[in-house]
Protein backbone atom coordinates (compact mmCIF):
# COMPACT_ATOMS: atom_id res chain seq x y z
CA UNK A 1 8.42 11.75 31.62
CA UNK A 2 8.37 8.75 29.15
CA UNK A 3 11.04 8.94 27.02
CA UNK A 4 11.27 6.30 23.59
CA UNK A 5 14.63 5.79 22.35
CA UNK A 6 15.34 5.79 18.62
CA UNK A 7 16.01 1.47 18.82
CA UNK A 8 12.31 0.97 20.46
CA UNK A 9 10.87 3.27 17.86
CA UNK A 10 12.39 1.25 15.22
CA UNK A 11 10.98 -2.14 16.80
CA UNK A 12 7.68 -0.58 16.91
CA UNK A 13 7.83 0.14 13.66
CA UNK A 14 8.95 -3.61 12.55
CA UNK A 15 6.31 -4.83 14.85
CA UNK A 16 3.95 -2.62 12.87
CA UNK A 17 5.21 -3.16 9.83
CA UNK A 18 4.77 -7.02 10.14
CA UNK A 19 0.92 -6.41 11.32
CA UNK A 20 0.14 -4.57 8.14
CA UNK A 21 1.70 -7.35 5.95
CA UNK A 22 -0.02 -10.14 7.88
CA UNK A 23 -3.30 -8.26 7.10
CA UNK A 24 -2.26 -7.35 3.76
CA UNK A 25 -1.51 -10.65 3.15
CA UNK A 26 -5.09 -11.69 4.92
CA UNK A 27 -7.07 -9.34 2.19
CA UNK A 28 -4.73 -10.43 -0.52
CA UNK A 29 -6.01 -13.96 -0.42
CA UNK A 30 -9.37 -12.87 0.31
CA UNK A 31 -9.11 -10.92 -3.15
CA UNK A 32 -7.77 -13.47 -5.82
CA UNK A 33 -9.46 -16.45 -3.60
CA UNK A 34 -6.14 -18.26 -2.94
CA UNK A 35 -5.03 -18.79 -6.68
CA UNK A 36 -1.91 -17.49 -6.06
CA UNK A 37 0.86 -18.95 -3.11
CA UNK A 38 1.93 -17.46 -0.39
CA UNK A 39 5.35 -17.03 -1.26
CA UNK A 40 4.04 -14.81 -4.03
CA UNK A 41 1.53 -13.27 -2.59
CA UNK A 42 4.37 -12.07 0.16
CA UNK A 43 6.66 -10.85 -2.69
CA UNK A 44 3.69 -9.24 -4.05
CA UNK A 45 2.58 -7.33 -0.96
CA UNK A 46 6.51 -6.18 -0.35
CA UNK A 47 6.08 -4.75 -3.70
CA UNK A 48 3.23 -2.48 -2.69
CA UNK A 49 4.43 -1.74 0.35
CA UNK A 50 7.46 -0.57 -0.43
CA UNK A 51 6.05 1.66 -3.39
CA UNK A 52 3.25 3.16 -1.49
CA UNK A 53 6.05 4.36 0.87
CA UNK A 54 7.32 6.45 -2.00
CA UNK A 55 4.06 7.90 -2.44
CA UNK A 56 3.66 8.81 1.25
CA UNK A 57 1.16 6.21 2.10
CA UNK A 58 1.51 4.90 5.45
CA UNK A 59 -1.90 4.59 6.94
CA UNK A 60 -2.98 0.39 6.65
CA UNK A 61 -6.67 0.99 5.29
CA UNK A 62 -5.24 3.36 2.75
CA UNK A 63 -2.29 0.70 1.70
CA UNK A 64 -4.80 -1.83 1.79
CA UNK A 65 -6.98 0.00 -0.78
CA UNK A 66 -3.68 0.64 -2.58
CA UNK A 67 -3.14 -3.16 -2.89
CA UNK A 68 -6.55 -3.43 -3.90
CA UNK A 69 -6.41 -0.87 -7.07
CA UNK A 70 -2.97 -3.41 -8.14
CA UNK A 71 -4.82 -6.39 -7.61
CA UNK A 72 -7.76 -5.17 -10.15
CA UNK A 73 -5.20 -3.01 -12.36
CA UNK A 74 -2.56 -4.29 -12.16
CA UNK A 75 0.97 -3.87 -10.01
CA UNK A 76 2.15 -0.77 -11.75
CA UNK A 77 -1.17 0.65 -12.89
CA UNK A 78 -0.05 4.26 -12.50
CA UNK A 79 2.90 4.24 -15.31
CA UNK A 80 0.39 2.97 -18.03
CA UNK A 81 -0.72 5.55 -20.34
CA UNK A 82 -4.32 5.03 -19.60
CA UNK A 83 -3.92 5.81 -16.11
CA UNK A 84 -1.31 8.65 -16.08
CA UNK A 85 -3.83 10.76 -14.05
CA UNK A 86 -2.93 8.07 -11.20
CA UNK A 87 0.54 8.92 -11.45
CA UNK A 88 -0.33 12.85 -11.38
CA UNK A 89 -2.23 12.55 -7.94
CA UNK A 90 0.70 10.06 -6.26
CA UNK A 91 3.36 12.85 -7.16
CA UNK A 92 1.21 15.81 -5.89
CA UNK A 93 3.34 16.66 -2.70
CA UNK A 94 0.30 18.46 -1.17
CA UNK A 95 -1.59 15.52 -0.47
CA UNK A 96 -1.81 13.54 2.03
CA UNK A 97 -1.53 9.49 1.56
CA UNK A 98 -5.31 9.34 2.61
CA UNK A 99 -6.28 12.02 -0.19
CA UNK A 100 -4.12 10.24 -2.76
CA UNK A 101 -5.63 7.03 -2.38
CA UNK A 102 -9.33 8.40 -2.04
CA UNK A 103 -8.85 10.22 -5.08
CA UNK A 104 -7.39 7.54 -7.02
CA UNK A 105 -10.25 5.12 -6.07
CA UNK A 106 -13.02 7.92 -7.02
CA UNK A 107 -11.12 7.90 -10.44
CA UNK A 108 -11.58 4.30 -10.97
CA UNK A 109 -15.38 3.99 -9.84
């Protein structure tokens, strides 16, 4: 029997955590073609991260299309008026981060 104590599950996390900013960070440059530095860019990325964790977004390609929608709307998008119907489908508790983020992205096209 394999058993994972509560420490290594936290370094796996951190180890994942660090993958999906590295590639974040990877896609970010790719997106604004290197304009901005990479202190910023870091800072930037944290930002996301840390609010698509509120929203219950965990899986990379779906925070990766969340940094995507920021990058073209802008880092708080959801709380302007215009896009309040983003803010509606990140605080239905029902869906899934997946759903969220699809449904958000078929709202913009």
């Amino acid at each position: 029997m394999l058993i994972i104590k509560s420490q290594q599950i936290k370094v796996m996390e951190q180890v994942l955590l660090k993958r999906i900013e590295e590639n974040a960070l990877s896609f970010f440059k790719y997106r604004t073609k290197n304009r901005i530095r990479e202190k910023e860019a870091r800072m930037y990325i944290g930002q996301v991260i840390s609010k698509v964790s509120q929203y219950n977004i965990f899986e990379e390609k779906d925070i990766l299309t969340f940094l995507n929608l920021c990058i073209l709307n802008g880092l708080d998008f959801e709380y302007e008026e215009e896009y309040s119907w983003a803010m509606e489908i990140l605080a239905t508790c029902n869906l899934s981060g997946g759903e969220k983020v699809y449904r958000i992205e078929k709202g913009f096209s």
